[in-house]
Protein backbone atom coordinates (compact mmCIF):
# COMPACT_ATOMS: atom_id res chain seq x y z
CA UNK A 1 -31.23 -23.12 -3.45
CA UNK A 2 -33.29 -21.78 -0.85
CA UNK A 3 -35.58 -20.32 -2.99
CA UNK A 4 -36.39 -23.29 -5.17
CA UNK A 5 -36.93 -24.83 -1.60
CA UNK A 6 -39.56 -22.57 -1.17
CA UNK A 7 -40.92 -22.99 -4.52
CA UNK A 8 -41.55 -26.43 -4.55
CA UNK A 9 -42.83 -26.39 -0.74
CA UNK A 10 -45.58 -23.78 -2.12
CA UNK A 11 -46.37 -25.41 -5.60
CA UNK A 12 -46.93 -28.72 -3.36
CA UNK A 13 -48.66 -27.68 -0.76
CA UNK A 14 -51.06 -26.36 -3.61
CA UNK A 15 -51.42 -29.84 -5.08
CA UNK A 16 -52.14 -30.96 -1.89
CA UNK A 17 -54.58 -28.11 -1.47
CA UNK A 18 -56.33 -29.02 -4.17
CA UNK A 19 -56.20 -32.46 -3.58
CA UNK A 20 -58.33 -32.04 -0.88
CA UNK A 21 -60.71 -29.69 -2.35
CA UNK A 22 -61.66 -32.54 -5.15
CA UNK A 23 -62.06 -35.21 -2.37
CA UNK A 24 -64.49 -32.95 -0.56
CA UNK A 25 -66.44 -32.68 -3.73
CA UNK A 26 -66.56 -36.45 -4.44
CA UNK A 27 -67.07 -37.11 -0.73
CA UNK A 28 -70.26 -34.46 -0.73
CA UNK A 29 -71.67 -35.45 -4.16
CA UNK A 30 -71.72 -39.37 -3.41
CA UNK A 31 -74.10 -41.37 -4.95
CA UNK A 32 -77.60 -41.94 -2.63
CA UNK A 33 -79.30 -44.82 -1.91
CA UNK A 34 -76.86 -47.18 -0.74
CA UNK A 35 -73.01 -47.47 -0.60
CA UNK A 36 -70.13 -47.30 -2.84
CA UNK A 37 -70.04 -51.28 -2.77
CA UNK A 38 -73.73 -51.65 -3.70
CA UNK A 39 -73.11 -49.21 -6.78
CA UNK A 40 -70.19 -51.37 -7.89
CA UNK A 41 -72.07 -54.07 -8.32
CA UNK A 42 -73.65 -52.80 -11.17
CA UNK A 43 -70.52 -51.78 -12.96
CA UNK A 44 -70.61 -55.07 -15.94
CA UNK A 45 -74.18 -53.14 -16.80
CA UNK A 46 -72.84 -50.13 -16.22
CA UNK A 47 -69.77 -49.97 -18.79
CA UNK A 48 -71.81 -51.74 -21.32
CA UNK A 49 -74.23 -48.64 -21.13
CA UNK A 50 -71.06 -46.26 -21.32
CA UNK A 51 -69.66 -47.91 -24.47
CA UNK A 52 -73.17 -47.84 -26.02
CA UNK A 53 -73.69 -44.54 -25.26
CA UNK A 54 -70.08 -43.45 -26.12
CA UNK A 55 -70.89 -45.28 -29.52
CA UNK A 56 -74.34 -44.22 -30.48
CA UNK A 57 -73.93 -42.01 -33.54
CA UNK A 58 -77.78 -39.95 -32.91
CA UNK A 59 -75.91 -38.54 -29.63
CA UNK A 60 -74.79 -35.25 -29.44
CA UNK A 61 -70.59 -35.49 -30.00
CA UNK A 62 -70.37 -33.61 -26.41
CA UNK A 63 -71.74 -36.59 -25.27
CA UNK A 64 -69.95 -38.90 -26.33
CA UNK A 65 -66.98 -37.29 -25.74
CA UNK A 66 -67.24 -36.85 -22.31
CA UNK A 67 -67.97 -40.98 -22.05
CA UNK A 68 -64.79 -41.21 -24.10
CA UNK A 69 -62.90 -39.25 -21.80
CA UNK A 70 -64.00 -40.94 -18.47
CA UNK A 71 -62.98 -44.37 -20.15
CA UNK A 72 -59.47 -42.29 -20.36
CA UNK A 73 -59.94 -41.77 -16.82
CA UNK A 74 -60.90 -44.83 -16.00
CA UNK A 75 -58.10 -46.31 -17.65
CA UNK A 76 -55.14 -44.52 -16.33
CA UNK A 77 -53.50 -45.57 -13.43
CA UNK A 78 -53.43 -42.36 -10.97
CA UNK A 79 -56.35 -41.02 -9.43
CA UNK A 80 -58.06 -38.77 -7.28
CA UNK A 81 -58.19 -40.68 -4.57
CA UNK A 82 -55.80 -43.49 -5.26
CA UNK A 83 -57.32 -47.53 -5.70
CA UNK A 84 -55.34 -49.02 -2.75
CA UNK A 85 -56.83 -46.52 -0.31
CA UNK A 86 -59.17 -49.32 1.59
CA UNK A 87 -63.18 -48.57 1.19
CA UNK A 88 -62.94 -45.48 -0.55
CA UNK A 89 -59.78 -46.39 -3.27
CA UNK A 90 -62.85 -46.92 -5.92
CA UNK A 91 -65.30 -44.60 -4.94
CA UNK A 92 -63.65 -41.71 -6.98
CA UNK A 93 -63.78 -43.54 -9.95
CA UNK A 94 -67.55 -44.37 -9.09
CA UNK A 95 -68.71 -41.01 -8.28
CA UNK A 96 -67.22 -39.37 -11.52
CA UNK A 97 -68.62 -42.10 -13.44
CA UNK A 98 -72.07 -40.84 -11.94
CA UNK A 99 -71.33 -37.10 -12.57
CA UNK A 100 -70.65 -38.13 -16.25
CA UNK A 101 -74.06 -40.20 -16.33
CA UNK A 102 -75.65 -36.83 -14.89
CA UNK A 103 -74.26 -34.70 -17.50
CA UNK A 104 -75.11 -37.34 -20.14
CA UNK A 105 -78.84 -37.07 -19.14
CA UNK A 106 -78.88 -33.65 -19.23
CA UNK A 107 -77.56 -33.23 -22.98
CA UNK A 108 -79.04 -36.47 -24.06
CA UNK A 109 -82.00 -37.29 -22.27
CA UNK A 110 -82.94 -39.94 -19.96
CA UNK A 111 -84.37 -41.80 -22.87
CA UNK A 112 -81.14 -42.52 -23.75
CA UNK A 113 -80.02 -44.22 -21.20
CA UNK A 114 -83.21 -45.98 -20.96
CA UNK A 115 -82.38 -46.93 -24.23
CA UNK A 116 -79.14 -48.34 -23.84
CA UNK A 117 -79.41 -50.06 -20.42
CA UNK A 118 -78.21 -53.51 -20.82
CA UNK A 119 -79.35 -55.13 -17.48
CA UNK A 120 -82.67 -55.53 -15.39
CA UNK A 121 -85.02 -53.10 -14.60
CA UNK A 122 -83.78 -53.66 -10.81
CA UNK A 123 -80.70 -52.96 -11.99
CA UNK A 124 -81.34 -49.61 -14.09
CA UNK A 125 -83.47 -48.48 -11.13
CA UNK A 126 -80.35 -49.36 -8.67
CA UNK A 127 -78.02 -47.24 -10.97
CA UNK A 128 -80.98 -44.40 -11.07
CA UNK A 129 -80.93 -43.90 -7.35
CA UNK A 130 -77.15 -44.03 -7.10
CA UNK A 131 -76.89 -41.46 -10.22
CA UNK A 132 -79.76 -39.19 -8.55
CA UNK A 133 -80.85 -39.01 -12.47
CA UNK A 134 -84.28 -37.44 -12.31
CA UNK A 135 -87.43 -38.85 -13.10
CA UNK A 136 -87.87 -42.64 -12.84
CA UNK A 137 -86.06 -45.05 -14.68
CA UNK A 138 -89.35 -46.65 -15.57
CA UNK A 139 -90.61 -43.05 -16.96
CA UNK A 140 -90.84 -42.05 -20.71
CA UNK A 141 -90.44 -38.68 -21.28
């Protein structure tokens, strides 16, 4: 018995570990240009551009995977950092939703997005900042 004590003391204080580790990352790669409340407002315009970029046939399937697999995320009920956690409860979900708009640009190109964007200019510059996407929104490559 003592041993699976001591087992399940080191396999959780791992978890915890790593925990940690993840919400360092998220806390250091935050989106710039204003807070996690600011960026949330955009989030209608936002998942529109996800599902028509998840659904866009011409994009690369790694793509659209990935967009397919943060709606998964999304979705489920447990997270990183979990929602009820006042002020920053959301901003994992946020923040990965950036990383995945980063990687998107990256394979696909910001023309896609451009492309896609469902909302004002004001609004697709807003998400640009918050996304550090390179370039400007505005910009045709």
């Amino acid at each position: 018995m003592h041993e699976a004590l001591r087992i399940a003391i080191g396999v959780g204080g791992g978890l915890l570990l790593a925990w940690a580790v993840l919400a360092i990352v998220l806390l250091v790669t935050r989106p710039e240009g204003g807070s996690i409340k600011s960026v949330a407002r955009l989030l209608p315009d936002t998942l529109r551009l996800f599902r028509r970029l998840a659904t866009d046939p011409l994009l690369p399937r790694g793509v659209r995977v990935r967009l397919w697999l943060l709606f998964v995320y999304l979705a489920f009920p447990f997270d990183l950092i979990p929602d009820f956690v006042p002020v920053i409860g959301y901003a994992d979900d946020v923040i990965i939703a950036c990383l995945v708009l980063r990687s998107v640009v990256r394979r696909a190109g910001p023309d896609a997005v451009r492309r896609h964007w469902p909302g004002s200019p004001e609004g697709l510059a807003a998400l640009w900042r918050a996304a550090r996407l390179p370039g400007s929104p505005g910009q045709k490559s």
